[in-house]
C-alpha atoms as a PDB file:
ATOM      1  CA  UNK A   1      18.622  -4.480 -12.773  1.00  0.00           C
ATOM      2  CA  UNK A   2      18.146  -2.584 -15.916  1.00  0.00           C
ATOM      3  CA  UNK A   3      14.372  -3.483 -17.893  1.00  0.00           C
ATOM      4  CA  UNK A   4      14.382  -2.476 -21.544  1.00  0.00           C
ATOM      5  CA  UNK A   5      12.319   0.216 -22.778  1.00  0.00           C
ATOM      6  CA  UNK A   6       9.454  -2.313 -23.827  1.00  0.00           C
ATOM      7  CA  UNK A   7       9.663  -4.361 -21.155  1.00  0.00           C
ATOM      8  CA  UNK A   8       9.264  -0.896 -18.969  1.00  0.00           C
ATOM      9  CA  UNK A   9       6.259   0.509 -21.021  1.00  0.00           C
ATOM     10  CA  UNK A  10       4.430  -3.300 -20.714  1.00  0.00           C
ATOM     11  CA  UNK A  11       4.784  -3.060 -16.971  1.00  0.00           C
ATOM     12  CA  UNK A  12       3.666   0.738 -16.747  1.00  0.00           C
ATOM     13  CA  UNK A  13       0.459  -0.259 -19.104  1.00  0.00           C
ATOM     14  CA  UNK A  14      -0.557  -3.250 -17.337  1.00  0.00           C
ATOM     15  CA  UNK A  15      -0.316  -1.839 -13.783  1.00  0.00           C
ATOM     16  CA  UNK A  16      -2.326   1.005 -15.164  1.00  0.00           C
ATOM     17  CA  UNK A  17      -4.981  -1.347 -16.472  1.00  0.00           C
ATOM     18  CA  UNK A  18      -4.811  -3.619 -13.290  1.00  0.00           C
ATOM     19  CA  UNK A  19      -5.558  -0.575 -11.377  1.00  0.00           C
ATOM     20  CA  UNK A  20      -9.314  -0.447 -12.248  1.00  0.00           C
ATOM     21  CA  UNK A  21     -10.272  -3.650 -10.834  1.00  0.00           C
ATOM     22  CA  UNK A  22     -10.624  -7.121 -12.556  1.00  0.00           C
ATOM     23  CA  UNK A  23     -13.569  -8.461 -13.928  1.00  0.00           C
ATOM     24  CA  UNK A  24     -15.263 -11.289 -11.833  1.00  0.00           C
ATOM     25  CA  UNK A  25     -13.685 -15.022 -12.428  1.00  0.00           C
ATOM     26  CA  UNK A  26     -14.614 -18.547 -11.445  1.00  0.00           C
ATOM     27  CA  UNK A  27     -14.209 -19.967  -7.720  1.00  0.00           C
ATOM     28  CA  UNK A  28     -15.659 -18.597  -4.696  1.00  0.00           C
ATOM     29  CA  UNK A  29     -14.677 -16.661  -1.837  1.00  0.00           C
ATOM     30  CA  UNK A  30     -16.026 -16.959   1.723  1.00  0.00           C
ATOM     31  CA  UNK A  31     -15.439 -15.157   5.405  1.00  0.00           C
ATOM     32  CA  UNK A  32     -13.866 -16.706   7.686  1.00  0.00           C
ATOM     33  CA  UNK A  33     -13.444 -15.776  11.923  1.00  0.00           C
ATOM     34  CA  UNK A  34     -10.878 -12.516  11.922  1.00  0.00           C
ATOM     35  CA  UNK A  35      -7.416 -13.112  13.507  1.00  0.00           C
ATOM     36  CA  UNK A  36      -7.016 -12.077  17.177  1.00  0.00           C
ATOM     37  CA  UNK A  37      -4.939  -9.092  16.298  1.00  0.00           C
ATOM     38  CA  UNK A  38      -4.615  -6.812  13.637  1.00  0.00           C
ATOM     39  CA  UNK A  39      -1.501  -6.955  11.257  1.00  0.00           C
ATOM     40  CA  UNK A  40       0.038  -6.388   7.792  1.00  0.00           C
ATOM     41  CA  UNK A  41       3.229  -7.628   6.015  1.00  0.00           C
ATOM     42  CA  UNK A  42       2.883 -10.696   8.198  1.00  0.00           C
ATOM     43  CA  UNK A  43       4.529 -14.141   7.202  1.00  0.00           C
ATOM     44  CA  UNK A  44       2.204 -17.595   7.183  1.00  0.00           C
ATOM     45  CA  UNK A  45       2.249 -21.337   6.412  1.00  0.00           C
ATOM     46  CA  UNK A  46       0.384 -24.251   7.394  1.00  0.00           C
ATOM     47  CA  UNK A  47       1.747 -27.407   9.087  1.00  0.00           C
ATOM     48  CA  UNK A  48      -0.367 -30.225  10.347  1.00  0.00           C
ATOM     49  CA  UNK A  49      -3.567 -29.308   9.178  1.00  0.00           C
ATOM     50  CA  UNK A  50      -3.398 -25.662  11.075  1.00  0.00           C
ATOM     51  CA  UNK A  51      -2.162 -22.432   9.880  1.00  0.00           C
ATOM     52  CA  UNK A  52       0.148 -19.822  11.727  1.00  0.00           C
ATOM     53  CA  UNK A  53       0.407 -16.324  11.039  1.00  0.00           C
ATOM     54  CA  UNK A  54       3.936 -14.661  12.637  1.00  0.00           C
ATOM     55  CA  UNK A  55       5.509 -11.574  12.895  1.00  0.00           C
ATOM     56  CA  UNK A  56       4.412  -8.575  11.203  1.00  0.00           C
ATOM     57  CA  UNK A  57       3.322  -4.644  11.494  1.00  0.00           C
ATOM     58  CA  UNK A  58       1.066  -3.611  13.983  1.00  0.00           C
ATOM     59  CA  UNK A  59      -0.837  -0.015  14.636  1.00  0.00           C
ATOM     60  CA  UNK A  60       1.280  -0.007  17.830  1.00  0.00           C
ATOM     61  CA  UNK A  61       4.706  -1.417  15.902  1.00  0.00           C
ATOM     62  CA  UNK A  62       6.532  -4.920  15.231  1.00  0.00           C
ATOM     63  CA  UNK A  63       5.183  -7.738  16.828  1.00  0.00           C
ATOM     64  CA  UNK A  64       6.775 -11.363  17.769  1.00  0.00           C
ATOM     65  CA  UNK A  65       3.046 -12.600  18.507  1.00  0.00           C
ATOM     66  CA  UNK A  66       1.851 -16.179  16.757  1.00  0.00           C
ATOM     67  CA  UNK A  67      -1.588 -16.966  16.389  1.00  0.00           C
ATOM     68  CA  UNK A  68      -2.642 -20.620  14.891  1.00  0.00           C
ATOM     69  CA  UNK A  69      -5.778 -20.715  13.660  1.00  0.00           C
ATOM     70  CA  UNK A  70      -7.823 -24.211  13.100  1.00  0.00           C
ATOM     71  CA  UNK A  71     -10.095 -24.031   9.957  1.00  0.00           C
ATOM     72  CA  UNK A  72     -11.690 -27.374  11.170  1.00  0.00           C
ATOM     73  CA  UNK A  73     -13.368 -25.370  14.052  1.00  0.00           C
ATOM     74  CA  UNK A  74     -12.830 -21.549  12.827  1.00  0.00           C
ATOM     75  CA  UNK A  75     -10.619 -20.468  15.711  1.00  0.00           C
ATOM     76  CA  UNK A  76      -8.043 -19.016  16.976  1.00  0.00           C
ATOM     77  CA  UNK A  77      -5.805 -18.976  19.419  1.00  0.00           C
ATOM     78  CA  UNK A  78      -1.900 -17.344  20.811  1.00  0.00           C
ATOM     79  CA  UNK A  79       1.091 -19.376  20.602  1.00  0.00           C
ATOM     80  CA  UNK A  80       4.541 -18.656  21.552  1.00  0.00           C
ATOM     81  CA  UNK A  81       6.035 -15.643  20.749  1.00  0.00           C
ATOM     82  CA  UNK A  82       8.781 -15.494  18.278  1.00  0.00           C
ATOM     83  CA  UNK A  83      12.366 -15.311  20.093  1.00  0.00           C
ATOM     84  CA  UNK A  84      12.420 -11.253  18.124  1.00  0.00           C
ATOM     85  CA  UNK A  85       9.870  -9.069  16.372  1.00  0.00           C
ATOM     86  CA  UNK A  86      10.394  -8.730  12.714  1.00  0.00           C
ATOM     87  CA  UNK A  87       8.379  -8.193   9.804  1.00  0.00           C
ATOM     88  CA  UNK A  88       8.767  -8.444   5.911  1.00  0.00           C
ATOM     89  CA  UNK A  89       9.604 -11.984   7.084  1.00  0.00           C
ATOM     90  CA  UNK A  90       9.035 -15.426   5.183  1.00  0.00           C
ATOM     91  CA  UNK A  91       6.943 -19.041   6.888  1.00  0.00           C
ATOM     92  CA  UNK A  92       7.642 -22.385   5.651  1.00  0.00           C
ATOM     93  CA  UNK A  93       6.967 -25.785   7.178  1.00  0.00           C
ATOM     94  CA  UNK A  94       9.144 -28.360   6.245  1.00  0.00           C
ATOM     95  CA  UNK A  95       9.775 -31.649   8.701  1.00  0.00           C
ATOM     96  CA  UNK A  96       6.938 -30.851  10.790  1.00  0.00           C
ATOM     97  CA  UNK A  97       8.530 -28.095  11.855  1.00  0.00           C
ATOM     98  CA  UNK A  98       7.571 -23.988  10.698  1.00  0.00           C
ATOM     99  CA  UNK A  99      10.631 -22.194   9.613  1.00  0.00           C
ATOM    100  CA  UNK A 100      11.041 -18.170  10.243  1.00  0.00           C
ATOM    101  CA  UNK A 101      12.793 -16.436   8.126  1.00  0.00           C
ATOM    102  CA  UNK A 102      14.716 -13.302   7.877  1.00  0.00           C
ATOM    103  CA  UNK A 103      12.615 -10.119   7.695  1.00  0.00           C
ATOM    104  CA  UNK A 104      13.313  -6.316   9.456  1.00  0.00           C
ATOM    105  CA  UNK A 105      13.691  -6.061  12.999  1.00  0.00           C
ATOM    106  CA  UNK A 106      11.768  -2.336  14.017  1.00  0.00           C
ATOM    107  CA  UNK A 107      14.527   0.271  12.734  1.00  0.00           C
ATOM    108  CA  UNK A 108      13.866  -1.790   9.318  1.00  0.00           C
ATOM    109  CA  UNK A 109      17.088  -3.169   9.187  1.00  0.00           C
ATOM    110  CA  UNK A 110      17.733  -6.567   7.466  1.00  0.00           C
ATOM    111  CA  UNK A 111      18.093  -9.590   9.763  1.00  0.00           C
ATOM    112  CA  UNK A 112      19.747 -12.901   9.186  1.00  0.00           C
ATOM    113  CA  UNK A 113      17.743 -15.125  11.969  1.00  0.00           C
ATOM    114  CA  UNK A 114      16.119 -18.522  11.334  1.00  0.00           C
ATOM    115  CA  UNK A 115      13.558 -19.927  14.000  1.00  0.00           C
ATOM    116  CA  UNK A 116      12.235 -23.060  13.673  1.00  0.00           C
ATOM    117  CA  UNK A 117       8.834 -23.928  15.999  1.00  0.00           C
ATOM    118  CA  UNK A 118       8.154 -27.479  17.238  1.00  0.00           C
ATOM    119  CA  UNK A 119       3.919 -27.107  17.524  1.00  0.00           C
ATOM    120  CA  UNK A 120       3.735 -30.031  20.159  1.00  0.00           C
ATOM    121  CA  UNK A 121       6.169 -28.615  22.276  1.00  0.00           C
ATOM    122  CA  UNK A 122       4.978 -24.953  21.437  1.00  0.00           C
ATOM    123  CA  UNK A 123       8.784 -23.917  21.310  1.00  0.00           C
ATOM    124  CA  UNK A 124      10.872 -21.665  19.215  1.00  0.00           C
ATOM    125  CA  UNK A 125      14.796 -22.413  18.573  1.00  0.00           C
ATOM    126  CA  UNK A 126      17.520 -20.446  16.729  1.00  0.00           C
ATOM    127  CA  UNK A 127      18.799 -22.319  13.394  1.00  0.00           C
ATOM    128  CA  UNK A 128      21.698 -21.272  10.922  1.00  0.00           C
ATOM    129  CA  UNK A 129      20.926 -17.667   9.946  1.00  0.00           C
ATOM    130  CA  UNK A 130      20.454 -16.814   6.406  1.00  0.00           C
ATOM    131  CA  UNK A 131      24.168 -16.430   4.421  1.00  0.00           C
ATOM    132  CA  UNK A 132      22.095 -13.170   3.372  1.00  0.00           C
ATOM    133  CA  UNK A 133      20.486 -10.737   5.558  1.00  0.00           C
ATOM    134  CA  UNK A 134      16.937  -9.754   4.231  1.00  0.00           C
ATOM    135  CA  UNK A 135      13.369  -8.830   4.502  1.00  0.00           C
ATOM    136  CA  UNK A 136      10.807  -9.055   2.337  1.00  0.00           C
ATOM    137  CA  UNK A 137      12.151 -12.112   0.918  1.00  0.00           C
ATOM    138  CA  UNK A 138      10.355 -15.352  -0.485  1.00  0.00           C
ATOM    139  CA  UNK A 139      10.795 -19.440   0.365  1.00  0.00           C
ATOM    140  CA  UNK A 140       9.579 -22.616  -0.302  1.00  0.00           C
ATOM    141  CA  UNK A 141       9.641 -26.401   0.748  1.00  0.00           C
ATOM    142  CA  UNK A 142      10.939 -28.872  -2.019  1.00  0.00           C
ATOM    143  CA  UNK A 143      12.118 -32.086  -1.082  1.00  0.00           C
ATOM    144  CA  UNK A 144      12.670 -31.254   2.710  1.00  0.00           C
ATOM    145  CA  UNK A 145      15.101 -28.106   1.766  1.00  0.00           C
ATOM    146  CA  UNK A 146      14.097 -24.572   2.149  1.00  0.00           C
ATOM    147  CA  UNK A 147      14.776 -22.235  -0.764  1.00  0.00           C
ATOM    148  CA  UNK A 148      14.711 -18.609   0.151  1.00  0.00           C
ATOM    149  CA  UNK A 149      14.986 -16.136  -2.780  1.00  0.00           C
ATOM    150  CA  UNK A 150      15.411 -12.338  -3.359  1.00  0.00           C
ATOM    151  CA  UNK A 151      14.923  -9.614  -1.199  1.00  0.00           C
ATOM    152  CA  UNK A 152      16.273  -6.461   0.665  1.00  0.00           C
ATOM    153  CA  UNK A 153      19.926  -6.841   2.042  1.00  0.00           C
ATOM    154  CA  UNK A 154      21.794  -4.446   3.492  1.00  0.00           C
ATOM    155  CA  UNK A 155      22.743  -2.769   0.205  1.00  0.00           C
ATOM    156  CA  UNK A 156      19.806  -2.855  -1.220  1.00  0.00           C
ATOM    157  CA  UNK A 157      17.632  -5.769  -3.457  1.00  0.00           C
ATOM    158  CA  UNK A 158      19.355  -8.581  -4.045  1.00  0.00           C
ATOM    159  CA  UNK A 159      18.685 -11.844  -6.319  1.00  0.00           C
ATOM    160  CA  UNK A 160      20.520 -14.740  -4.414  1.00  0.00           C
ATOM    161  CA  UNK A 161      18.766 -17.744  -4.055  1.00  0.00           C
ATOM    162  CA  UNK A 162      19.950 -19.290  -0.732  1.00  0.00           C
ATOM    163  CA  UNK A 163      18.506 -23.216   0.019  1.00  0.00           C
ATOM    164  CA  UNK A 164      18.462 -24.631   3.781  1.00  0.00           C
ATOM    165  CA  UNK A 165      18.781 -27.999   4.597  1.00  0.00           C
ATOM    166  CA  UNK A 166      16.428 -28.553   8.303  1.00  0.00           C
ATOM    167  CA  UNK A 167      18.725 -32.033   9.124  1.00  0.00           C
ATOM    168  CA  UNK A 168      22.126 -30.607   8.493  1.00  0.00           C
ATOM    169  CA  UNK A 169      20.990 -26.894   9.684  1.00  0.00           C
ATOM    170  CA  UNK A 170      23.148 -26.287   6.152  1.00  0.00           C
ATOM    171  CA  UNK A 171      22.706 -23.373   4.025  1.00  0.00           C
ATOM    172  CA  UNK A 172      24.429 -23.391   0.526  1.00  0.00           C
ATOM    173  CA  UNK A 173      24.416 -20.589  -2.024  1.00  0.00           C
ATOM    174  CA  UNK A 174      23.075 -21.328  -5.411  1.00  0.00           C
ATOM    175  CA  UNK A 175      22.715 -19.797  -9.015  1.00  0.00           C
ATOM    176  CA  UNK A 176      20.680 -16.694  -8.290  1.00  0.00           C
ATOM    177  CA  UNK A 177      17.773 -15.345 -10.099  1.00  0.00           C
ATOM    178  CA  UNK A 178      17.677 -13.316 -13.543  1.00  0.00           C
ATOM    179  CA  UNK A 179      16.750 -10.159 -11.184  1.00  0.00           C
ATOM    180  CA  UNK A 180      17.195  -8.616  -7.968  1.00  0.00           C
ATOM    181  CA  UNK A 181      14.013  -7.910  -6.312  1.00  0.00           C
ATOM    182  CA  UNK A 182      11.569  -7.772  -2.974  1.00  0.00           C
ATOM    183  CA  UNK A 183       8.133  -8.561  -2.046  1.00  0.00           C
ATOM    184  CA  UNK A 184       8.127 -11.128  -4.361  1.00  0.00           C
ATOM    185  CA  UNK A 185       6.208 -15.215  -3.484  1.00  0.00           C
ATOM    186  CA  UNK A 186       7.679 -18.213  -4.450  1.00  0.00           C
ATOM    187  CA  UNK A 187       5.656 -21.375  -4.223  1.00  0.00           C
ATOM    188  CA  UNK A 188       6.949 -25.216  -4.158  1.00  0.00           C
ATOM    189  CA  UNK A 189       5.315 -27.500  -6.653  1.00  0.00           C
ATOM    190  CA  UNK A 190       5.943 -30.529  -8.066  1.00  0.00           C
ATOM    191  CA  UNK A 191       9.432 -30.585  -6.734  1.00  0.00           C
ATOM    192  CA  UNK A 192      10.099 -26.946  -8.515  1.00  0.00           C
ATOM    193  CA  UNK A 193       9.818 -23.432  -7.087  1.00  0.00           C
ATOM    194  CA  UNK A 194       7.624 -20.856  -9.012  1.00  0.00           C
ATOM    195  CA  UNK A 195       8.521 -17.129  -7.776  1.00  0.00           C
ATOM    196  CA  UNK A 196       6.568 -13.947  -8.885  1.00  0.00           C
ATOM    197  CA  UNK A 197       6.603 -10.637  -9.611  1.00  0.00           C
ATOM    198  CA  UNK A 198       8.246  -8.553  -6.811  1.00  0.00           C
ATOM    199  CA  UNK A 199       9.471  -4.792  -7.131  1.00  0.00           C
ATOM    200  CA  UNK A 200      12.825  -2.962  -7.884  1.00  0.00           C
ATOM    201  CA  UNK A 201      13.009   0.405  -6.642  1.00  0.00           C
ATOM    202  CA  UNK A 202       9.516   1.024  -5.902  1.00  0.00           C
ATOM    203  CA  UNK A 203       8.158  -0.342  -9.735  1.00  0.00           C
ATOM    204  CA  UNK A 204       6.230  -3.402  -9.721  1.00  0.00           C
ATOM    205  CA  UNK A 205       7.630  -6.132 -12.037  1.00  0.00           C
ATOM    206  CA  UNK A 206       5.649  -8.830 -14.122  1.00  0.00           C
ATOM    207  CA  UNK A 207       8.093 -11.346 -14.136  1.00  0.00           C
ATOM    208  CA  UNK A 208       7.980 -15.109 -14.034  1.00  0.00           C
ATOM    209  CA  UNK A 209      10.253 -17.613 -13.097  1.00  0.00           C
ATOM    210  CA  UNK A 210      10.611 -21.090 -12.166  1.00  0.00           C
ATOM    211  CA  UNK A 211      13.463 -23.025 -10.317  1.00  0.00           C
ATOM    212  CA  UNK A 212      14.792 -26.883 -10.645  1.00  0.00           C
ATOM    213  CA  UNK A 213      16.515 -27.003  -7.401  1.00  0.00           C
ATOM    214  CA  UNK A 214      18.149 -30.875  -8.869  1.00  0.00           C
ATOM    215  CA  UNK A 215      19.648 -29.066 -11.611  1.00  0.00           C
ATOM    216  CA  UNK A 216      20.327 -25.600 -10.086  1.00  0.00           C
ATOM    217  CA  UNK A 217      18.944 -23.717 -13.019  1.00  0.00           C
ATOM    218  CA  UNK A 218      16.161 -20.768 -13.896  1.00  0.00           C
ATOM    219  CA  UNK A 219      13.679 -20.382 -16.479  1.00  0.00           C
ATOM    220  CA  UNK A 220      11.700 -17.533 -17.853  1.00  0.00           C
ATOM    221  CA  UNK A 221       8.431 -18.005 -17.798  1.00  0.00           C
ATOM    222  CA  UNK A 222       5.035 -15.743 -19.411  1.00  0.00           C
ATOM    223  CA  UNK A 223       5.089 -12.960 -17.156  1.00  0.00           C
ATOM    224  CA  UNK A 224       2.191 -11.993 -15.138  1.00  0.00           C
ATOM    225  CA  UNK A 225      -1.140 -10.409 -16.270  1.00  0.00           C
ATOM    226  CA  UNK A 226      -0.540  -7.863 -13.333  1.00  0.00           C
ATOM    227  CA  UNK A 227       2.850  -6.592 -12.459  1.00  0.00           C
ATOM    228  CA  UNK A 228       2.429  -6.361  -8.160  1.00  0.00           C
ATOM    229  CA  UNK A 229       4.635  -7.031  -5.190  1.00  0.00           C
ATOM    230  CA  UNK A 230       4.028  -7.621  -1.414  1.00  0.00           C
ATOM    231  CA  UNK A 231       0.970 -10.305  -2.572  1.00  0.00           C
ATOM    232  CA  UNK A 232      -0.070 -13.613  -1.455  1.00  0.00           C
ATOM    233  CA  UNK A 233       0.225 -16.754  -3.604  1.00  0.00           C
ATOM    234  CA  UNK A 234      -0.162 -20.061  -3.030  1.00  0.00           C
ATOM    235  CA  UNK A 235      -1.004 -23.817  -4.812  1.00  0.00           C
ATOM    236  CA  UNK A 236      -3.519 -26.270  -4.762  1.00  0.00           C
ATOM    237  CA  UNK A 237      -2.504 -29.242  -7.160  1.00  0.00           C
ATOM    238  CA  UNK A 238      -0.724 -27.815 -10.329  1.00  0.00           C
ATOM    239  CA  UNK A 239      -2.721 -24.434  -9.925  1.00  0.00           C
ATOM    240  CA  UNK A 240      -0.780 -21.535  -8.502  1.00  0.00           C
ATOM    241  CA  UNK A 241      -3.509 -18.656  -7.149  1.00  0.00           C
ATOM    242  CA  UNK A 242      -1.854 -14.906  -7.181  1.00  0.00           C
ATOM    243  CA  UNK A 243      -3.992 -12.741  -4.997  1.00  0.00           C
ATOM    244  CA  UNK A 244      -3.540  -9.449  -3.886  1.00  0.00           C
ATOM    245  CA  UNK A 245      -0.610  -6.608  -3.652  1.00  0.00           C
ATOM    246  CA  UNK A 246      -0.397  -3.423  -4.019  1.00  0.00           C
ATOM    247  CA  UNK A 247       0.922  -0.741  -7.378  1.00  0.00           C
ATOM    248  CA  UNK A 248       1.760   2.128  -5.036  1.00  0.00           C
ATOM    249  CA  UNK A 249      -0.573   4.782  -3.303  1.00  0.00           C
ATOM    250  CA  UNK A 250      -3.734   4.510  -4.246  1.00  0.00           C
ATOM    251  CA  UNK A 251      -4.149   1.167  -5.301  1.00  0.00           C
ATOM    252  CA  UNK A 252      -4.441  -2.046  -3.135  1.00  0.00           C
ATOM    253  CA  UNK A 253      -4.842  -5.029  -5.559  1.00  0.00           C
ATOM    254  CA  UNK A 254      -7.978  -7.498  -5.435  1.00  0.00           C
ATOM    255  CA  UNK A 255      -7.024  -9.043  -8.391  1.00  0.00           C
ATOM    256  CA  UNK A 256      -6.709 -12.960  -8.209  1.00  0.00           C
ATOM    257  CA  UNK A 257      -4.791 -14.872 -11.136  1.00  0.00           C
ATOM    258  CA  UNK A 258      -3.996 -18.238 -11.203  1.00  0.00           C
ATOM    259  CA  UNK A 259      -0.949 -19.627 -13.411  1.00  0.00           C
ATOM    260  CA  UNK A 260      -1.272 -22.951 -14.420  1.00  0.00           C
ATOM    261  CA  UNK A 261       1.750 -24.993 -14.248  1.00  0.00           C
ATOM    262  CA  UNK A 262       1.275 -27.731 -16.946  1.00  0.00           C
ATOM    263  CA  UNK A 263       0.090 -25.357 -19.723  1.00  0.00           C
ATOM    264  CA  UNK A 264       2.086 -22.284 -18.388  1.00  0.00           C
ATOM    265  CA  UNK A 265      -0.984 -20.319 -18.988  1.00  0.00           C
ATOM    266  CA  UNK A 266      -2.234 -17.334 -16.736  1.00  0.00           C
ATOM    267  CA  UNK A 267      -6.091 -16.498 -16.116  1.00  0.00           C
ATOM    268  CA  UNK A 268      -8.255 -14.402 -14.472  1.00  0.00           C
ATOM    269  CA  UNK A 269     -10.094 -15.962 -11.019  1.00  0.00           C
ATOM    270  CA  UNK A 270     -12.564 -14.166  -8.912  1.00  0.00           C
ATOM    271  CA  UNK A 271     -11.312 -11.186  -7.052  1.00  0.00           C
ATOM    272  CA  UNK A 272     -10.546 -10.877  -3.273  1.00  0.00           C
ATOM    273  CA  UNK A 273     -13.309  -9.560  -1.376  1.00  0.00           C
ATOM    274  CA  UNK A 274     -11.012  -7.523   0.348  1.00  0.00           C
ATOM    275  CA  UNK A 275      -7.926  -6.025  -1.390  1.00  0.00           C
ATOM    276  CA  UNK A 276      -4.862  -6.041   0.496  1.00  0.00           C
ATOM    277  CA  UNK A 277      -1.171  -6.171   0.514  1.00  0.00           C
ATOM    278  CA  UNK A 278       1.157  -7.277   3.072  1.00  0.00           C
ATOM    279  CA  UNK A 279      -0.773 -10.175   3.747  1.00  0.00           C
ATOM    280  CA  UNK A 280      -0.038 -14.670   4.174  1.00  0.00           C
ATOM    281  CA  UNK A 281      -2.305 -16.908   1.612  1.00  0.00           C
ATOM    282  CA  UNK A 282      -1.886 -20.489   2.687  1.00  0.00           C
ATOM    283  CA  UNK A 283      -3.033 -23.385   0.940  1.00  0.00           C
ATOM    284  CA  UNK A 284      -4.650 -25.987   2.935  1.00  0.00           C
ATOM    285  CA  UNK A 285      -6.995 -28.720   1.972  1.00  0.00           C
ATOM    286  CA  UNK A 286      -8.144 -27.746  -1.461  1.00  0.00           C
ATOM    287  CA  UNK A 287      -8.189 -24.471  -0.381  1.00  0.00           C
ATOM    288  CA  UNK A 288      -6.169 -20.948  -0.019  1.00  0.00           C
ATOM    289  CA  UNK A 289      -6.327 -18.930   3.112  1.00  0.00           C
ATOM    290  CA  UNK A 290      -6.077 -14.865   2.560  1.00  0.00           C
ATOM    291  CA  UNK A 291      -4.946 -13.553   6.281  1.00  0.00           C
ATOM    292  CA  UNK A 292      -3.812 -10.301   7.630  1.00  0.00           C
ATOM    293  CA  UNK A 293      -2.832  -7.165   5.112  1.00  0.00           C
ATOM    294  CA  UNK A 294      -3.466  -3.665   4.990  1.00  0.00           C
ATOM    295  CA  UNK A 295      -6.809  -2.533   2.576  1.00  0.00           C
ATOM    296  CA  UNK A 296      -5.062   0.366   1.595  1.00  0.00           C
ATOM    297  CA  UNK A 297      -1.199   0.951   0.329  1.00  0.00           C
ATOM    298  CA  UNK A 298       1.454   1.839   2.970  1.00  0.00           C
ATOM    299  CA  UNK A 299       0.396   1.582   6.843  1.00  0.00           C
ATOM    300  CA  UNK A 300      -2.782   0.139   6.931  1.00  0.00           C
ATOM    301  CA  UNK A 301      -3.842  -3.574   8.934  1.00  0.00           C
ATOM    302  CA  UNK A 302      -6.098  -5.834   9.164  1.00  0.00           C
ATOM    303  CA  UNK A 303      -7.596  -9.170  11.073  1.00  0.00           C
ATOM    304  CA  UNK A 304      -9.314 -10.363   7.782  1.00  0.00           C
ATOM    305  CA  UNK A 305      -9.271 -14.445   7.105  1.00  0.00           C
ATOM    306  CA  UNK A 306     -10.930 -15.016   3.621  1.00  0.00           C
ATOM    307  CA  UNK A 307     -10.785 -18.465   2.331  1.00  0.00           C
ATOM    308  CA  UNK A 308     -11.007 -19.126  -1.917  1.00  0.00           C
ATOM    309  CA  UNK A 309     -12.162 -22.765  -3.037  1.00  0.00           C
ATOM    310  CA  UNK A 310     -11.431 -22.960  -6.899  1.00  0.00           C
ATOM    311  CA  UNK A 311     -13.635 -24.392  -8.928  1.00  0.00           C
END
């Protein structure tokens, strides 16, 4: 993708100023009990009323453990283990199933496998793999299809959007996005996906964008306050929360925006406790989830579950 020279400076400017640390914002943060292992660049969603946490980097490698944690009691507890390690993979839960997809297997190579878990029967199953090979990737839920978005193929960042239909175990290839990118989030609301930021060879974008799966079309969006990649971002209602990421070595993000989808207006929120990148923020019952990440850029993990209630 080639950024004009303004577009450039903005992004170099802003990541600059983002890398002091944002000034405190409304909502409130509060610990929650640590995972049972310690990860980063894990994938997460939540599907009835629990959250699971897959995949990921370990200090001893790529793991296929899945841990479901149960905010109703604070715990934790193993699952069943994905069917392959991978990381840089994406979670969604559509049809009361979760959906794994993509990701790197350990030699960082893209993959094209979809899992999808059945929680009663604690059970993984191969699906339709991705038209796409890719890690660090992003989808979304709209509707009962799965839209997964950008990523890392095997020649590098790519901008297809690909959407996944659970009944037909479809996928079809639609228009892709203005710009090829990775570690980028996309989150479903109100029957639209919103996708993020990301990063093109190594610089951290600011952009915006919002899908309309019915018509198959894009639209530019105001960018973000801070341009980041490999964050966590999530909804509750209209509100979209942006936590986290990471500019590069030495800066881990806490910064916490929230874009506002019926004025299309960004603002400041109160910063993660925590900074970290890599990591799965999961809305679920009024409020978002911040699991797993590394503190610091590059190889770092962690077990940390922070929860955020807006105000």
């Amino acid at each position: 993708m080639r950024l004009t020279a303004s577009v450039t400076v903005l992004t170099v400017l802003l990541a600059a100023a983002g890398a002091a640390g944002p000034a405190p914002g409304p909502g409130r943060w509060e610990r929650r009990a640590p995972m049972l292992s310690e990860r980063t660049e894990v994938a997460g969603a939540a599907l009835g009323g629990r959250i699971y946490i897959v995949g990921g980097l370990t200090p001893t490698g790529v793991t296929d453990a899945v841990e479901e944690y149960a905010p109703q009691s604070d715990t934790w507890r193993a699952r069943a283990p994905l069917p392959v390690r991978v990381h840089h993979a994406a979670a969604v839960a559509a049809g009361g199933r979760l959906f794994v997809l993509g990701g790197f297997d350990p030699a960082w190579r893209p993959l094209a496998g979809v899992f999808e878990y059945d929680p009663a029967a604690d059970r993984w199953r191969p699906r339709a793999p991705l038209p796409t090979p890719r890690g660090a990737l992003a989808a979304a839920a709209v509707d009962g299809l799965i839209v997964a978005v950008g990523g890392v193929g095997p020649d590098g960042d790519v901008a297809v959007t690909e959407v996944y239909d659970p009944a037909l175990d479809r996928w079809t290839s639609r228009t892709p996005m203005s710009a090829a990118r990775d570690h980028l989030g996309a989150v479903a609301v109100e029957g639209k996906i919103y996708v993020f930021g990301g990063r093109v060879s190594g610089r951290n974008l600011p952009v915006t964008e919002v899908y309309d799966p019915a018509a198959d079309r894009w639209l530019s969006l105001p960018p973000m306050p801070t341009p980041r990649s490999g964050y966590g971002a999530a909804a509750v209602g209209p509100r979209i929360f942006v936590m986290g990421g990471e500019l590069g070595r030495p800066s881990t993000y806490p910064h916490n925006e929230e874009f506002d989808t019926r004025t299309r207006t960004w603002a400041s929120r109160a910063p993660m406790p925590t900074p970290r990148h890599g990591l799965a923020a999961v809305a679920l019952g009024g409020r978002i989830f911040a699991l797993s990440g590394g503190p610091r850029p590059g190889g770092s993990y962690s077990a940390t579950n922070e929860v955020y209630t807006p105000d």
